[in-house]
N, C-alpha and C. Protein backbone atom coordinates (compact mmCIF):
# COMPACT_ATOMS: atom_id res chain seq x y z
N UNK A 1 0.14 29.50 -10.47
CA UNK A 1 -0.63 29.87 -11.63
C UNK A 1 -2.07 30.21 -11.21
N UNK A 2 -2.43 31.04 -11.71
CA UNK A 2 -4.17 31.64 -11.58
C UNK A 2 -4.97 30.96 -12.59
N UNK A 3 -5.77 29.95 -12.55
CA UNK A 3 -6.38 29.53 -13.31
C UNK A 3 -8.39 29.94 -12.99
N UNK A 4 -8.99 29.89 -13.49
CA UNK A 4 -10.59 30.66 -13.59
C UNK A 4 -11.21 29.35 -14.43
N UNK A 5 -12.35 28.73 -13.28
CA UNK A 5 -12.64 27.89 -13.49
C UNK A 5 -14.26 28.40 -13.65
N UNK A 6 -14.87 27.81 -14.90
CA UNK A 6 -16.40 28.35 -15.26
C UNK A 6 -17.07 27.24 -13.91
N UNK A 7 -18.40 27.88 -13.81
CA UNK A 7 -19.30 27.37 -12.57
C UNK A 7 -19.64 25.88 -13.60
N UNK A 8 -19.95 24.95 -12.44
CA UNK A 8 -20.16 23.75 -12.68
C UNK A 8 -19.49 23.12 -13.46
N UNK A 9 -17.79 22.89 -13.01
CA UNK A 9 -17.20 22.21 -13.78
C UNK A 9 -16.23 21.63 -12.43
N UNK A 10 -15.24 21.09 -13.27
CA UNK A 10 -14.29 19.86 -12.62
C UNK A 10 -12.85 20.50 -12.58
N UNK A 11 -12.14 20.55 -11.64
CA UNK A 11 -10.34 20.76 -11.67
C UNK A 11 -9.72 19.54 -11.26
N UNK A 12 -8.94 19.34 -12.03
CA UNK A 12 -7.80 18.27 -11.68
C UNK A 12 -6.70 18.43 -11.18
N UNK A 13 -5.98 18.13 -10.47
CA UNK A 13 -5.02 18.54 -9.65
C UNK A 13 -4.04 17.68 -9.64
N UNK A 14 -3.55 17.65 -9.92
CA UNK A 14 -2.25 16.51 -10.10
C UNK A 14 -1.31 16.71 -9.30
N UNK A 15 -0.86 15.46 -8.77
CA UNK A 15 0.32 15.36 -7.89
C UNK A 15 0.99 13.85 -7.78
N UNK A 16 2.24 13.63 -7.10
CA UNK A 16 3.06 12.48 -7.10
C UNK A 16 3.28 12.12 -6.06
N UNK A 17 2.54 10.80 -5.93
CA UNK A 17 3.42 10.35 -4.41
C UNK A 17 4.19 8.73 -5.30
N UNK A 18 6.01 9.53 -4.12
CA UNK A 18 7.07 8.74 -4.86
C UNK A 18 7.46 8.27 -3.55
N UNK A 19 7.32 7.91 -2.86
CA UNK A 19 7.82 7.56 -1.04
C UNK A 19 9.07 6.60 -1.49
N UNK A 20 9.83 7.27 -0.19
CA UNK A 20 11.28 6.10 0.03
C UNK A 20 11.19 4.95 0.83
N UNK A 21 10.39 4.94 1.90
CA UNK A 21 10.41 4.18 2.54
C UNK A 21 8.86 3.42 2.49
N UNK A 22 8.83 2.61 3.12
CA UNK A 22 7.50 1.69 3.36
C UNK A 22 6.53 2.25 4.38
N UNK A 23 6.21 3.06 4.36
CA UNK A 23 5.58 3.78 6.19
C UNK A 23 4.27 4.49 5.19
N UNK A 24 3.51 4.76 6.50
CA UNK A 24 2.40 5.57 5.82
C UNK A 24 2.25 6.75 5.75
N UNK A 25 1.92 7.80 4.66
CA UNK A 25 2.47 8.77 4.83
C UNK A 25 1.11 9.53 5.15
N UNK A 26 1.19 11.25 5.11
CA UNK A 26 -0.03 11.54 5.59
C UNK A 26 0.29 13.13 5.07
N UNK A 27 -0.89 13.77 4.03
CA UNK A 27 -0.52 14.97 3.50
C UNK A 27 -1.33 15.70 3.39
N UNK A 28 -1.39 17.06 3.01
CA UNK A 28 -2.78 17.46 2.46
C UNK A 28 -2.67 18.33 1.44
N UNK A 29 -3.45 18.81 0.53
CA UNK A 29 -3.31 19.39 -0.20
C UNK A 29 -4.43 20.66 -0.53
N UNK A 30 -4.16 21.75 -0.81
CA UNK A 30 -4.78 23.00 -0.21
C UNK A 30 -5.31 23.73 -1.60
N UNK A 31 -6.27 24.13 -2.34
CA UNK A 31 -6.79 24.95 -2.94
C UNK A 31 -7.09 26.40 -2.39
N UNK A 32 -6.80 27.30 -3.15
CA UNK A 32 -7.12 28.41 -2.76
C UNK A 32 -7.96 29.36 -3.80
N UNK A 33 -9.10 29.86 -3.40
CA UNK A 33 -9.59 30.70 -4.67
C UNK A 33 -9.60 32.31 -3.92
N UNK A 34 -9.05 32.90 -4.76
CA UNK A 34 -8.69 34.29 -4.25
C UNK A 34 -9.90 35.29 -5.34
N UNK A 35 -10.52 35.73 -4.75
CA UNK A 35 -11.25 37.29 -5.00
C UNK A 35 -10.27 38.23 -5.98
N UNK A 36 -10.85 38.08 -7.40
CA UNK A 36 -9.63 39.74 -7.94
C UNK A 36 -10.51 40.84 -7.77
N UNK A 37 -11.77 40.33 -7.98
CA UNK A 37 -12.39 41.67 -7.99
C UNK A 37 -12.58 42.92 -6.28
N UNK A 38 -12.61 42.17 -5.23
CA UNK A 38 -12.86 42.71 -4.29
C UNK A 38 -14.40 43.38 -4.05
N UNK A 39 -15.38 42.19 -4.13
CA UNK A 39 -16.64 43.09 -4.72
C UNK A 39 -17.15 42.60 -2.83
N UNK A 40 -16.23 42.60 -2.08
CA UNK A 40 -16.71 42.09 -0.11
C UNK A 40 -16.79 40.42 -0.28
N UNK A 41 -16.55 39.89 -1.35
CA UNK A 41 -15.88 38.50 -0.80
C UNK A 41 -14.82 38.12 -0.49
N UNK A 42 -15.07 37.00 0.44
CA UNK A 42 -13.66 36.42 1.14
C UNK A 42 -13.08 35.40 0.25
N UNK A 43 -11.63 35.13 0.33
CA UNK A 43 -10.64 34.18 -0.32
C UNK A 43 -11.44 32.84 0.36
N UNK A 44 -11.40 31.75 -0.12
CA UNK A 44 -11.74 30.69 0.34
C UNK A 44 -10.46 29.40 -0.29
N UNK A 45 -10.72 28.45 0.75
CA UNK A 45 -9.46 27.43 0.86
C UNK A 45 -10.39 26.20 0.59
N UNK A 46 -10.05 25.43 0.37
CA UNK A 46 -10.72 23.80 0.27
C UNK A 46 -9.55 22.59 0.51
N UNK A 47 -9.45 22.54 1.74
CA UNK A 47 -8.59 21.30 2.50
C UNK A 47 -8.81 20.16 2.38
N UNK A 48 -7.89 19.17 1.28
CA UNK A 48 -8.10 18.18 1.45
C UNK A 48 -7.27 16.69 1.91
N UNK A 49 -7.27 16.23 2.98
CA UNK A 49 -6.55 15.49 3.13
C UNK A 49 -6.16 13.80 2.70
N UNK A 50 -4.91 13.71 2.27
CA UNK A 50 -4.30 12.79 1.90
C UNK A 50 -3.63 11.58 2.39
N UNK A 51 -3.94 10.11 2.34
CA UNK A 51 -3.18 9.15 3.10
C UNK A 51 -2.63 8.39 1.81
N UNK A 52 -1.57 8.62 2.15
CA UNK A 52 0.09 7.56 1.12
C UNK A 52 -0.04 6.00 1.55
N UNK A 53 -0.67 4.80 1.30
CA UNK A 53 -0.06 3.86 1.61
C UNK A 53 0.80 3.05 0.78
N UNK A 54 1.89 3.00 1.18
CA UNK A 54 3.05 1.91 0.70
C UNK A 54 2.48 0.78 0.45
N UNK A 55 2.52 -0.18 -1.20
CA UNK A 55 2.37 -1.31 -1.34
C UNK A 55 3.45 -1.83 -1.71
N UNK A 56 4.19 -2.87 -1.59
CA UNK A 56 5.57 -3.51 -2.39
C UNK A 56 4.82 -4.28 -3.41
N UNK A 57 5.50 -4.10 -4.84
CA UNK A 57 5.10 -5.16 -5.92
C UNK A 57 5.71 -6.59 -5.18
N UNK A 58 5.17 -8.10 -5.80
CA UNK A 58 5.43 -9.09 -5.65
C UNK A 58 7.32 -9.00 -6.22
N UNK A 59 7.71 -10.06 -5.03
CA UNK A 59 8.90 -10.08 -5.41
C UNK A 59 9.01 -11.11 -6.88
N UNK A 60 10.28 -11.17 -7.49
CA UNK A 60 10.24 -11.87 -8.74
C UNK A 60 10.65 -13.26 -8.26
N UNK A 61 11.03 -13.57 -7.47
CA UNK A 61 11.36 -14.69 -6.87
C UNK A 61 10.26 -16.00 -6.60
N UNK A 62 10.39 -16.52 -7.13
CA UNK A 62 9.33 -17.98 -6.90
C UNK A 62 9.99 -19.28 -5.73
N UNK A 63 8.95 -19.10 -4.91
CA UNK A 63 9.68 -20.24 -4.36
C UNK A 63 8.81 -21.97 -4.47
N UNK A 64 9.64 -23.02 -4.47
CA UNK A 64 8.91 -24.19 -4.76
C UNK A 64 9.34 -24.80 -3.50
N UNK A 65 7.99 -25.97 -3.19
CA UNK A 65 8.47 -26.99 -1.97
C UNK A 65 7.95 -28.18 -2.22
N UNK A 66 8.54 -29.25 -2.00
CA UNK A 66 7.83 -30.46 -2.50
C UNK A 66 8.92 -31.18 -1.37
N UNK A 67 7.93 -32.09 -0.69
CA UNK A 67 8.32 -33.69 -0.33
C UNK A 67 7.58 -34.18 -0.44
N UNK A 68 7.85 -35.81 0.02
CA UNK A 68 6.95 -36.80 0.00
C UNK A 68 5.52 -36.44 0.53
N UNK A 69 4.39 -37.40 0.94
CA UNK A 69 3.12 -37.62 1.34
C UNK A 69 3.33 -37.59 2.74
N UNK A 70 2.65 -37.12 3.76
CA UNK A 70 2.66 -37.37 4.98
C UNK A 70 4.25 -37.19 5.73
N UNK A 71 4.90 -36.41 5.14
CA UNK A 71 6.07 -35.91 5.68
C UNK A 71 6.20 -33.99 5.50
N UNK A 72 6.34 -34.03 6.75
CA UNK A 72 6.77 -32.45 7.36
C UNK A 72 7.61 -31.88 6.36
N UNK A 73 7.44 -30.90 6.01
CA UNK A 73 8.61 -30.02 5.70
C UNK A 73 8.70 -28.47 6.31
N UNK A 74 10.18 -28.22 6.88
CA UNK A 74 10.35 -27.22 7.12
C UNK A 74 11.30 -26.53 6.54
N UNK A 75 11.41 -25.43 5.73
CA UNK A 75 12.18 -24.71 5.25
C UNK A 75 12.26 -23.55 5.93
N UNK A 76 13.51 -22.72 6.12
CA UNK A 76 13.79 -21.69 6.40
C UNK A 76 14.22 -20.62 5.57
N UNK A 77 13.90 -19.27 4.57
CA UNK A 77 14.82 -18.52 3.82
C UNK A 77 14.06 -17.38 3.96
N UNK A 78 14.97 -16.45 3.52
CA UNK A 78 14.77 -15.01 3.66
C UNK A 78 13.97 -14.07 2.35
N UNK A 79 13.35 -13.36 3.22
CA UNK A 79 12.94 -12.60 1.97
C UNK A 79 13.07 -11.37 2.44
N UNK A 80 14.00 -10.64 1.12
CA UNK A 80 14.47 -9.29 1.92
C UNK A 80 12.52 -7.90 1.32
N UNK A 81 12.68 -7.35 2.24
CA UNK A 81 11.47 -6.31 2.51
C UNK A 81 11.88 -5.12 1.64
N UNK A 82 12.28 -5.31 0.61
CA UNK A 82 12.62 -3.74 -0.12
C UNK A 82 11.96 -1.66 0.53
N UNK A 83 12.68 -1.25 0.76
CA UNK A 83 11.75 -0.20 1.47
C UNK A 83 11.30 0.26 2.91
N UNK A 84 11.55 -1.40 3.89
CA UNK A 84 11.29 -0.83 4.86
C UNK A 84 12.28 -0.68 5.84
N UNK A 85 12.23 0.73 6.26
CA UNK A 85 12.55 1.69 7.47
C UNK A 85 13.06 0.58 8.49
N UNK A 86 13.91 1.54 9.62
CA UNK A 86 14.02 1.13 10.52
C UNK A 86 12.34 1.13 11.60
N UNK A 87 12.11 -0.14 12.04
CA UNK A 87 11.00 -0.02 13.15
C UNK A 87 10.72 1.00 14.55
N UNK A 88 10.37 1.92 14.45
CA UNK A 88 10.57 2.81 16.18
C UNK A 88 9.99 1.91 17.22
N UNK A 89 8.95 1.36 17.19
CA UNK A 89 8.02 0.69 18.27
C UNK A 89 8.39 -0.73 18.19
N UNK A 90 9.63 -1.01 17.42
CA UNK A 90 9.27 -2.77 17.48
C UNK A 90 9.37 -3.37 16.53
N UNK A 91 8.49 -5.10 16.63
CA UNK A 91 8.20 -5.90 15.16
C UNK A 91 6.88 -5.27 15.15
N UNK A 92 6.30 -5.67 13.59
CA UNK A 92 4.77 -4.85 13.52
C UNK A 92 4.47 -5.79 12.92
N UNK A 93 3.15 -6.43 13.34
CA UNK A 93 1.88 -7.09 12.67
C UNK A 93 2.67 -7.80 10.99
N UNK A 94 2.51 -9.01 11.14
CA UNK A 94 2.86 -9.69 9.74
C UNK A 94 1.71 -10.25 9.12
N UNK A 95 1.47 -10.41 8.19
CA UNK A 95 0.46 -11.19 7.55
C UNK A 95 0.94 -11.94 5.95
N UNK A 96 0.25 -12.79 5.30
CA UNK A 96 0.59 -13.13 4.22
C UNK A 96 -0.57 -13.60 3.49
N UNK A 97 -0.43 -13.51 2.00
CA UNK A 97 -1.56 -14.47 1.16
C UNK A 97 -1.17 -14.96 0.59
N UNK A 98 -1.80 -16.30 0.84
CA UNK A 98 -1.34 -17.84 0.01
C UNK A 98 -1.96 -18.14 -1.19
N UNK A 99 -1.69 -17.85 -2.49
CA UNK A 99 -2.08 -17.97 -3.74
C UNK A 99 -1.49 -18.91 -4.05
N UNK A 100 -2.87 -20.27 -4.23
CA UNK A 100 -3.02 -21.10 -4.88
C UNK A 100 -3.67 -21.43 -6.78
N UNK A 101 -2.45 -21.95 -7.13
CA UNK A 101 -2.67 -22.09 -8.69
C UNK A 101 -3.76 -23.02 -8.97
N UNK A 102 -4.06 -23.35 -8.23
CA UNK A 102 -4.96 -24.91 -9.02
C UNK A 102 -6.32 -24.24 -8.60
N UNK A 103 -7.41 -24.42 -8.67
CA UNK A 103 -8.28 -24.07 -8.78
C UNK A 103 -9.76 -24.66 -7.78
N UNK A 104 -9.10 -26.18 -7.33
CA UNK A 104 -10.26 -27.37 -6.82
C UNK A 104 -9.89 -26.59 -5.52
N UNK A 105 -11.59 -26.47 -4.93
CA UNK A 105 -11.75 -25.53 -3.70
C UNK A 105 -11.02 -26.65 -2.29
N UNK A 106 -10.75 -28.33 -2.84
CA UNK A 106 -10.38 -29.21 -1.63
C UNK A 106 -9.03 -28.92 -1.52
N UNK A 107 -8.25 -28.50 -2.63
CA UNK A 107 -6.55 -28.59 -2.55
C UNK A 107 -6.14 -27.29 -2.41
N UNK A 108 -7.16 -25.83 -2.42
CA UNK A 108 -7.04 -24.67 -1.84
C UNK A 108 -7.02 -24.79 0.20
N UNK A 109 -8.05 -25.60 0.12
CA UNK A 109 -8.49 -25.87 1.80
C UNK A 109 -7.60 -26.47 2.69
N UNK A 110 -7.29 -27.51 1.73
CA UNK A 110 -6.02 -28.31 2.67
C UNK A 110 -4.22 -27.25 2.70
N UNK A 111 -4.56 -26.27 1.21
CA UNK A 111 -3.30 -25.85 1.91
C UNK A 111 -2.68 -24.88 2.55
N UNK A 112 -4.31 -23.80 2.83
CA UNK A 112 -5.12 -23.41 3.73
C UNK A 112 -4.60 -24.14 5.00
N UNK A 113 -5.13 -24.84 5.28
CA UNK A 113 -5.01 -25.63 6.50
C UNK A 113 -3.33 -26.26 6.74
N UNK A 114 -2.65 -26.21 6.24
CA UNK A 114 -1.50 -26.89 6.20
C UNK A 114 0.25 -26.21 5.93
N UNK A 115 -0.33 -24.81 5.65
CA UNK A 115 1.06 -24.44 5.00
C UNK A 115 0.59 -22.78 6.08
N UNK A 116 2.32 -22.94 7.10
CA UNK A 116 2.21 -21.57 7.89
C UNK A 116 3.30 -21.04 7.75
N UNK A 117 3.49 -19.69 7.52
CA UNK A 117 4.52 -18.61 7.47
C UNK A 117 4.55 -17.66 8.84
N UNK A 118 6.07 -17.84 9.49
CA UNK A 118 6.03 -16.89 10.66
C UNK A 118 7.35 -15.62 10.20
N UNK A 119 6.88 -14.73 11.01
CA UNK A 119 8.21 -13.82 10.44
C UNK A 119 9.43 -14.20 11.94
N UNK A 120 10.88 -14.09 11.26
CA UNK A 120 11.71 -14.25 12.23
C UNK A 120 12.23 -13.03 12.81
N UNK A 121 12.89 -12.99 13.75
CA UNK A 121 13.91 -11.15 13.91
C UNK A 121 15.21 -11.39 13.17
């Protein structure tokens, strides 16, 4: 479509990123303003480039742990990764955030200090 945009204004450009997989994607997207009149100006382009990153919503799954005082617990279970690809290079970098409900900055710290998540193969 040829659209004619008055000087000092705004275009919106709309587009969809719907990705299948979990990976980062990388795009660009190209404006073109073309000359009708031919009065010796050139067509001009405006390149702009695009980075896709994949977020997964929280899974719906809650998990709870409770034992006694001064006793270990270790649990083991799975959490499946919706989305992601097969790996080319490997395992990649894991990380996690521990969201605590309660609010007292001592029972954030201790569980901070106390509660670790490793990823398995």
């Amino acid at each position: 479509d040829v659209v004619t945009i008055p000087p000092f204004t705004n275009l919106l450009v709309p587009f969809c990123f719907k990705p299948k997989e979990m990976t980062e994607h990388n795009y660009t997207v190209s404006i073109e303003a073309v000359n009708s009149e031919n009065e010796g100006l050139q067509n001009m382009t405006w390149t702009y480039p695009i980075l896709g990153i994949v977020e997964a919503s929280p899974g719906e799954k809650l998990y709870r742990f409770r034992t006694q005082c001064r006793q270990r617990l270790e649990s083991y279970f799975e959490v499946p990764l919706a989305g992601v690809g097969k790996l080319a290079n490997g395992p990649e970098p894991f990380s996690y955030e521990l969201v605590v409900l309660d609010e007292d900055p001592k029972v954030k710290k201790l569980l901070n200090r106390s509660f670790f998540i490793t990823a398995t193969d």
